[in-house]
Protein backbone atom coordinates (compact mmCIF):
# COMPACT_ATOMS: atom_id res chain seq x y z
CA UNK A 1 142.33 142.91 118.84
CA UNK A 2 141.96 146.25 121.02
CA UNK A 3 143.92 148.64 120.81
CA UNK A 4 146.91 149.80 122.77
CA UNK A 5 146.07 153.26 123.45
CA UNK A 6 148.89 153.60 126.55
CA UNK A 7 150.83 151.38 128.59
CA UNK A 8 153.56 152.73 131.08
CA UNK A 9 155.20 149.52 133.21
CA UNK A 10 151.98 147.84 134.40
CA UNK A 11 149.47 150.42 133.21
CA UNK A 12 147.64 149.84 129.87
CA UNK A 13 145.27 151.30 128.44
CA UNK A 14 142.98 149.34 126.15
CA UNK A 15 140.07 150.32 123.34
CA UNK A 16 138.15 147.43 122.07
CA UNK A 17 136.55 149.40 118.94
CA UNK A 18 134.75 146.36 116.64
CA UNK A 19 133.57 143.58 119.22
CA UNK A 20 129.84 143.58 117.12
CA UNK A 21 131.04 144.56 113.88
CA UNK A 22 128.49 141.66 112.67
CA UNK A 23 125.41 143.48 113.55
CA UNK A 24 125.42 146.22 111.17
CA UNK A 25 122.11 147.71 112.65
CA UNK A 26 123.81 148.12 115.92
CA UNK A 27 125.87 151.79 116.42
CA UNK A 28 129.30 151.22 116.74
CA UNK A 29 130.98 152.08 120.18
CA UNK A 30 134.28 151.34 122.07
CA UNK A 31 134.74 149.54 125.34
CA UNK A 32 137.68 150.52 127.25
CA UNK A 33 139.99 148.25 130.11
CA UNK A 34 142.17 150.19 132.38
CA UNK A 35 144.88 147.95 133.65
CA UNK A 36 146.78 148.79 136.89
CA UNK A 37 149.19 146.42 137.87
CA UNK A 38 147.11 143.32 139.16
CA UNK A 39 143.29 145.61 139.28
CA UNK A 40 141.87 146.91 136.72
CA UNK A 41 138.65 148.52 135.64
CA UNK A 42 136.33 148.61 132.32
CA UNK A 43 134.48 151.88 131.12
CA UNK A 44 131.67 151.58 129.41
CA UNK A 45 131.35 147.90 128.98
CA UNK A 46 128.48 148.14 126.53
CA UNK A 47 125.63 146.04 125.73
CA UNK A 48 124.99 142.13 125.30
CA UNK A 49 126.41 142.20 121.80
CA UNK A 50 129.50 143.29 123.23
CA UNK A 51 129.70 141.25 126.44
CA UNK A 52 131.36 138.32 125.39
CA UNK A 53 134.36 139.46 123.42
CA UNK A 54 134.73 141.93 125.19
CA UNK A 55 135.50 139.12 128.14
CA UNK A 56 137.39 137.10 126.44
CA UNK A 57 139.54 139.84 125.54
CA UNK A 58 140.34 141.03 129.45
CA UNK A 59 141.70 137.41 129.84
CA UNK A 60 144.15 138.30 127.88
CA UNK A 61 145.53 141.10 130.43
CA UNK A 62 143.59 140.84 133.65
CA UNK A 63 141.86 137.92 135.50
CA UNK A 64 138.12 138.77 136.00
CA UNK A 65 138.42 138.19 140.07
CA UNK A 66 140.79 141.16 139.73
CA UNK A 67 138.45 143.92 138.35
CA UNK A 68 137.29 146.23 140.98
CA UNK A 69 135.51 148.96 139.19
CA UNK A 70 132.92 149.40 135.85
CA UNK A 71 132.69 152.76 135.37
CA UNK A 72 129.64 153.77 133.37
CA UNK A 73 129.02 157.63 132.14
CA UNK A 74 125.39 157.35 131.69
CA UNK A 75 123.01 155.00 131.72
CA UNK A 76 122.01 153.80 128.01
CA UNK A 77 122.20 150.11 126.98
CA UNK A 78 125.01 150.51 124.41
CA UNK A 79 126.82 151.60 127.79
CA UNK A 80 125.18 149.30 130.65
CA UNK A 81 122.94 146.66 128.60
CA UNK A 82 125.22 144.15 129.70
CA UNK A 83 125.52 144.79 133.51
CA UNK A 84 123.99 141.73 134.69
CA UNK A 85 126.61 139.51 133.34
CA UNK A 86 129.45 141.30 134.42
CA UNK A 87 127.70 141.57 138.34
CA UNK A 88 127.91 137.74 137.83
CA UNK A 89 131.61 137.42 136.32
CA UNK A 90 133.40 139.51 138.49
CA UNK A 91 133.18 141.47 141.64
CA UNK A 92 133.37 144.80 140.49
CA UNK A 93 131.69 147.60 142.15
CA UNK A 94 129.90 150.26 139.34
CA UNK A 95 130.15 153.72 139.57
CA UNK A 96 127.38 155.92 137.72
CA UNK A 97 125.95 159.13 138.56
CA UNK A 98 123.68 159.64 141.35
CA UNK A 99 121.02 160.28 139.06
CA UNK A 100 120.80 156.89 137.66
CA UNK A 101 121.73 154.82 140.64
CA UNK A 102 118.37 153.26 141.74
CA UNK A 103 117.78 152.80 138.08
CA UNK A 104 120.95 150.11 137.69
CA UNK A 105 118.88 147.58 139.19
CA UNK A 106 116.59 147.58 136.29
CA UNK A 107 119.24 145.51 134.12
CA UNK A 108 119.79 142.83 136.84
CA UNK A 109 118.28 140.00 137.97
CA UNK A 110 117.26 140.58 141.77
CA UNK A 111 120.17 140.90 144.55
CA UNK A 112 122.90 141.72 142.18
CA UNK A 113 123.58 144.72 142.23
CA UNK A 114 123.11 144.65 145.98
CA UNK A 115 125.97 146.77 148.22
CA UNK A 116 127.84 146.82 144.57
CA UNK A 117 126.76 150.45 143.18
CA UNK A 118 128.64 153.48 144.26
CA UNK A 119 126.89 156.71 143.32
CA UNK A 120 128.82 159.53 141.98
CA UNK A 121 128.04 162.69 142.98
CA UNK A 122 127.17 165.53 140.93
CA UNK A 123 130.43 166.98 141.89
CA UNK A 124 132.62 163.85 140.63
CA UNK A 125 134.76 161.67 142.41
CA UNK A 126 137.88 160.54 142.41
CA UNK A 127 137.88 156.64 141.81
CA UNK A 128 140.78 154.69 142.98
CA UNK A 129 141.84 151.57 140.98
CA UNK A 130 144.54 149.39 142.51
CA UNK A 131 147.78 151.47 143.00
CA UNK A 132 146.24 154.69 140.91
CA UNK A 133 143.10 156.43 140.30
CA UNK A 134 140.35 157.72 137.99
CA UNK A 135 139.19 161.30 138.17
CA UNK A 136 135.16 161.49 137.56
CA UNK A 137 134.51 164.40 135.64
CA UNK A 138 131.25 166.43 135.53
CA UNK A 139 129.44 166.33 132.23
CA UNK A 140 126.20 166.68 132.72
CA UNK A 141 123.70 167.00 129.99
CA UNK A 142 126.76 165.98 127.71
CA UNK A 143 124.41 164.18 127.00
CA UNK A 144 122.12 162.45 129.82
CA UNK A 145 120.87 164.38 132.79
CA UNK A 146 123.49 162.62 135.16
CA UNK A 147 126.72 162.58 132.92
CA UNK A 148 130.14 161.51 133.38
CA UNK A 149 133.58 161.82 131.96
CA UNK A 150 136.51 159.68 133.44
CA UNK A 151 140.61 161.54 133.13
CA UNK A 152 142.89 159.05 133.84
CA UNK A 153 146.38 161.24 135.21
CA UNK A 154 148.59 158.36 134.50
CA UNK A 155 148.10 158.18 130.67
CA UNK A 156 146.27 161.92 130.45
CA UNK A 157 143.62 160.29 128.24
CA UNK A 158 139.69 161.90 128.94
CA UNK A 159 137.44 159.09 128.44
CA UNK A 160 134.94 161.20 127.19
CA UNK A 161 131.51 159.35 126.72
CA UNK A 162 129.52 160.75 123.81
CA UNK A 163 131.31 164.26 123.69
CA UNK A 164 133.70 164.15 120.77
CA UNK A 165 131.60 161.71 118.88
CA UNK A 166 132.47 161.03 115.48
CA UNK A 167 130.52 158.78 113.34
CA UNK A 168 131.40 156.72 110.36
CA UNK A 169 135.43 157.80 110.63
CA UNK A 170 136.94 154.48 111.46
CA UNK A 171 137.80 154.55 115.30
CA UNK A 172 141.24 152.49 114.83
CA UNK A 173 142.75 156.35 112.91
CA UNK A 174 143.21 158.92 115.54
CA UNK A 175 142.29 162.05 114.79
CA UNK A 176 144.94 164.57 114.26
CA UNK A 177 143.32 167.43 112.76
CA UNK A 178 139.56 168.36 113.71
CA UNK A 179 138.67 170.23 110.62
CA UNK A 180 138.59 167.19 108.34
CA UNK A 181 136.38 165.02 110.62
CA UNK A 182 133.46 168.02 111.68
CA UNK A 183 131.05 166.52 108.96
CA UNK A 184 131.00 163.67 110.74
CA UNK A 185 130.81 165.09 114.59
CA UNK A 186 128.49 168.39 113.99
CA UNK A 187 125.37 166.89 113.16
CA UNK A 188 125.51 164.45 116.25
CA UNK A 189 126.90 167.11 118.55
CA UNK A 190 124.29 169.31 117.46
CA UNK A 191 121.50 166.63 118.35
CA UNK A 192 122.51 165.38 121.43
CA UNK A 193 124.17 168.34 123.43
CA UNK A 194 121.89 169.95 125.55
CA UNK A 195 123.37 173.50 124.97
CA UNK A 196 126.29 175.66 124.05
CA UNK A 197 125.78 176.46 127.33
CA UNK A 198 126.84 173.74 128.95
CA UNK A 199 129.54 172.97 126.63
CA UNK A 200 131.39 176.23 127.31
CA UNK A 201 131.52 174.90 131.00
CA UNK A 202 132.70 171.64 130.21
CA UNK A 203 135.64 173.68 128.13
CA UNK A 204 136.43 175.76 131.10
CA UNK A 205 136.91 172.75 133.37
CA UNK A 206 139.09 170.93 131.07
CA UNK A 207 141.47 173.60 129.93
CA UNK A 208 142.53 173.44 133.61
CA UNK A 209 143.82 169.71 132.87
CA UNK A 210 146.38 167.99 131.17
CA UNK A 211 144.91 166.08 128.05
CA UNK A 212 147.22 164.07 125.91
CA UNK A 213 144.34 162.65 124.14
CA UNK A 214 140.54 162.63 123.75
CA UNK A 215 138.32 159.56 123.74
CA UNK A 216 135.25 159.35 123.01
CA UNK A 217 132.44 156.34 123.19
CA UNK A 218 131.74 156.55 119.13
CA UNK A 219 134.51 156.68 116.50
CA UNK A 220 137.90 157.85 116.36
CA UNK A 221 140.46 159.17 119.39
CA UNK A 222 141.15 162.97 119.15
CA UNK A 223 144.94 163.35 119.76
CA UNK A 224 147.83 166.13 119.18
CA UNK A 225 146.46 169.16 117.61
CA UNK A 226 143.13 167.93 117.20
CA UNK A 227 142.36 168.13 121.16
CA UNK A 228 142.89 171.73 121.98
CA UNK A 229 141.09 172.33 118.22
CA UNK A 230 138.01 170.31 119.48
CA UNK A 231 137.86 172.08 123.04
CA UNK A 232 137.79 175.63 120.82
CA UNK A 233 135.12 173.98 118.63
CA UNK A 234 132.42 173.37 121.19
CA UNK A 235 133.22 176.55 122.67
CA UNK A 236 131.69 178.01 119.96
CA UNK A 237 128.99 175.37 119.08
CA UNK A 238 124.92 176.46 118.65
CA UNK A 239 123.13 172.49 119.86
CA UNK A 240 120.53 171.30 121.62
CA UNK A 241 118.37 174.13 123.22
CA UNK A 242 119.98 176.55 121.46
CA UNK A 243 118.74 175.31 118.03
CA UNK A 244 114.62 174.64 119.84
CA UNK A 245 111.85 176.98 118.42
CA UNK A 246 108.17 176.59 118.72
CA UNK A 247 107.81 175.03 115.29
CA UNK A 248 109.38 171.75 117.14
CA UNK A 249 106.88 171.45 119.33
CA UNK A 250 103.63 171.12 117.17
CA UNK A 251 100.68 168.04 117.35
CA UNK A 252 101.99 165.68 114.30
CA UNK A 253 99.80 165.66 111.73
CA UNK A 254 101.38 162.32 109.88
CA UNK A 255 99.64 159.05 110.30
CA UNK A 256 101.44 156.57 110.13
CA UNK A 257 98.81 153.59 109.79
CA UNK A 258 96.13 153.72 107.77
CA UNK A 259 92.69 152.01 108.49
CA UNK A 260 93.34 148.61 107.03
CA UNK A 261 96.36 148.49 108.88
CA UNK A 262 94.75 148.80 112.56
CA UNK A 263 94.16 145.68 114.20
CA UNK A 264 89.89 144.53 114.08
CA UNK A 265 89.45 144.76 117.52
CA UNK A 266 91.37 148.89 117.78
């Protein structure tokens, strides 16, 4: 069942969190359905594992001819694996950074994604969605080269891709203090930020916007306290370049066959 993260009237706002909780070698990520009205759209619909569930759950609160937008923040295949079936079930147009728009192709079969994928520009967008709209945020290098975030001014809620990451906290228990859930953000963060940098522009941007809640593509929803808290964290955060010195960048000595493991004809 996802869960009910808003709903306003006819708004909703919808995380499926465990659609391939039966493939334990698979990371676990959240698919999110934006409901307005009669249109909707889905961020981040994920890969094949995730496909059907994640289907059969929009039934349940919008008819597939009415979805009008996927909204991807990058391009990875736990976020887009699954495009080609959803270019077949429903009409939606996707949105993805400029970056990565002659790349989309690559996960379709040929013609489908014809006329149907809108670039983003590096500047963001604002995406309308029946009656209301989605604000795409510049991320960039948060963490693919062509990154974005989606703020939805109805509900307040940053969809925020894999910023706020936390893995192994169980994404169904909002996070209401940061402090407790760092050992399971920093080392990720640290990883697969590109820089400090970077994140202290992010911060800048989003201070100027009203955020009710933080959601990220891994693990738990930051809300209350816990939002302002992160923003302050990454502020201050050392990732990515930062962390870089020469000794990562040596010729590996490790071999990792051995001679009776090479095939005869190597």
């Amino acid at each position: 069942m996802p869960i009910e993260l808003f709903r306003q009237g006819a708004c909703k706002r919808l995380m499926f969190c465990d659609l391939h909780t039966e493939h334990g070698e698979a990371v676990q990520s959240n698919q999110f359905l934006l409901v307005n009205g009669d249109t909707g759209a889905i961020i981040d619909p994920g890969g094949n594992l995730a496909y059907h569930p994640l289907y059969l759950g929009m039934l349940e609160h919008l008819p597939p001819s009415r979805l009008s937008a996927i909204l991807a923040s990058h391009a990875d295949p736990d976020i887009i694996a699954s495009l080609d079936r959803w270019m077949t079930g429903t009409p939606a147009h996707v949105y993805i950074s400029e970056v990565w728009e002659r790349f989309i192709p690559h996960f379709c079969k040929a013609g489908k994604t014809t006329g149907r994928v809108i670039g983003i520009p590096d500047s963001g967008m604002r995406i309308p969605v029946g009656q209301g709209e989605i604000v795409a945020l510049p991320a960039h290098f948060l963490h693919a080269e062509g990154n974005f975030q989606f703020w939805d001014p109805a509900s307040r809620i940053l969809f925020s891709g894999d910023l706020g990451v936390s893995l192994g906290l169980d994404p169904r228990q909002p996070i209401r203090s940061l402090a407790p859930a760092i050992p399971y953000m920093e080392r990720f963060h640290k990883r697969y930020m590109a820089s400090g940098k970077v994140l202290r522009f992010w911060a800048q941007m989003v201070k100027t916007l009203p955020v009710a809640m933080i959601v990220p593509q891994h693990g738990a929803p930051l809300v209350g306290a816990a939002v302002q808290e992160f923003i302050d964290w990454v502020q201050t955060l050392s990732c990515g370049l930062d962390l870089m010195t020469q000794a990562h960048y040596q010729v590996p000595t490790v071999t990792r066959y051995t001679e009776v493991d090479l095939p005869t004809d190597f």
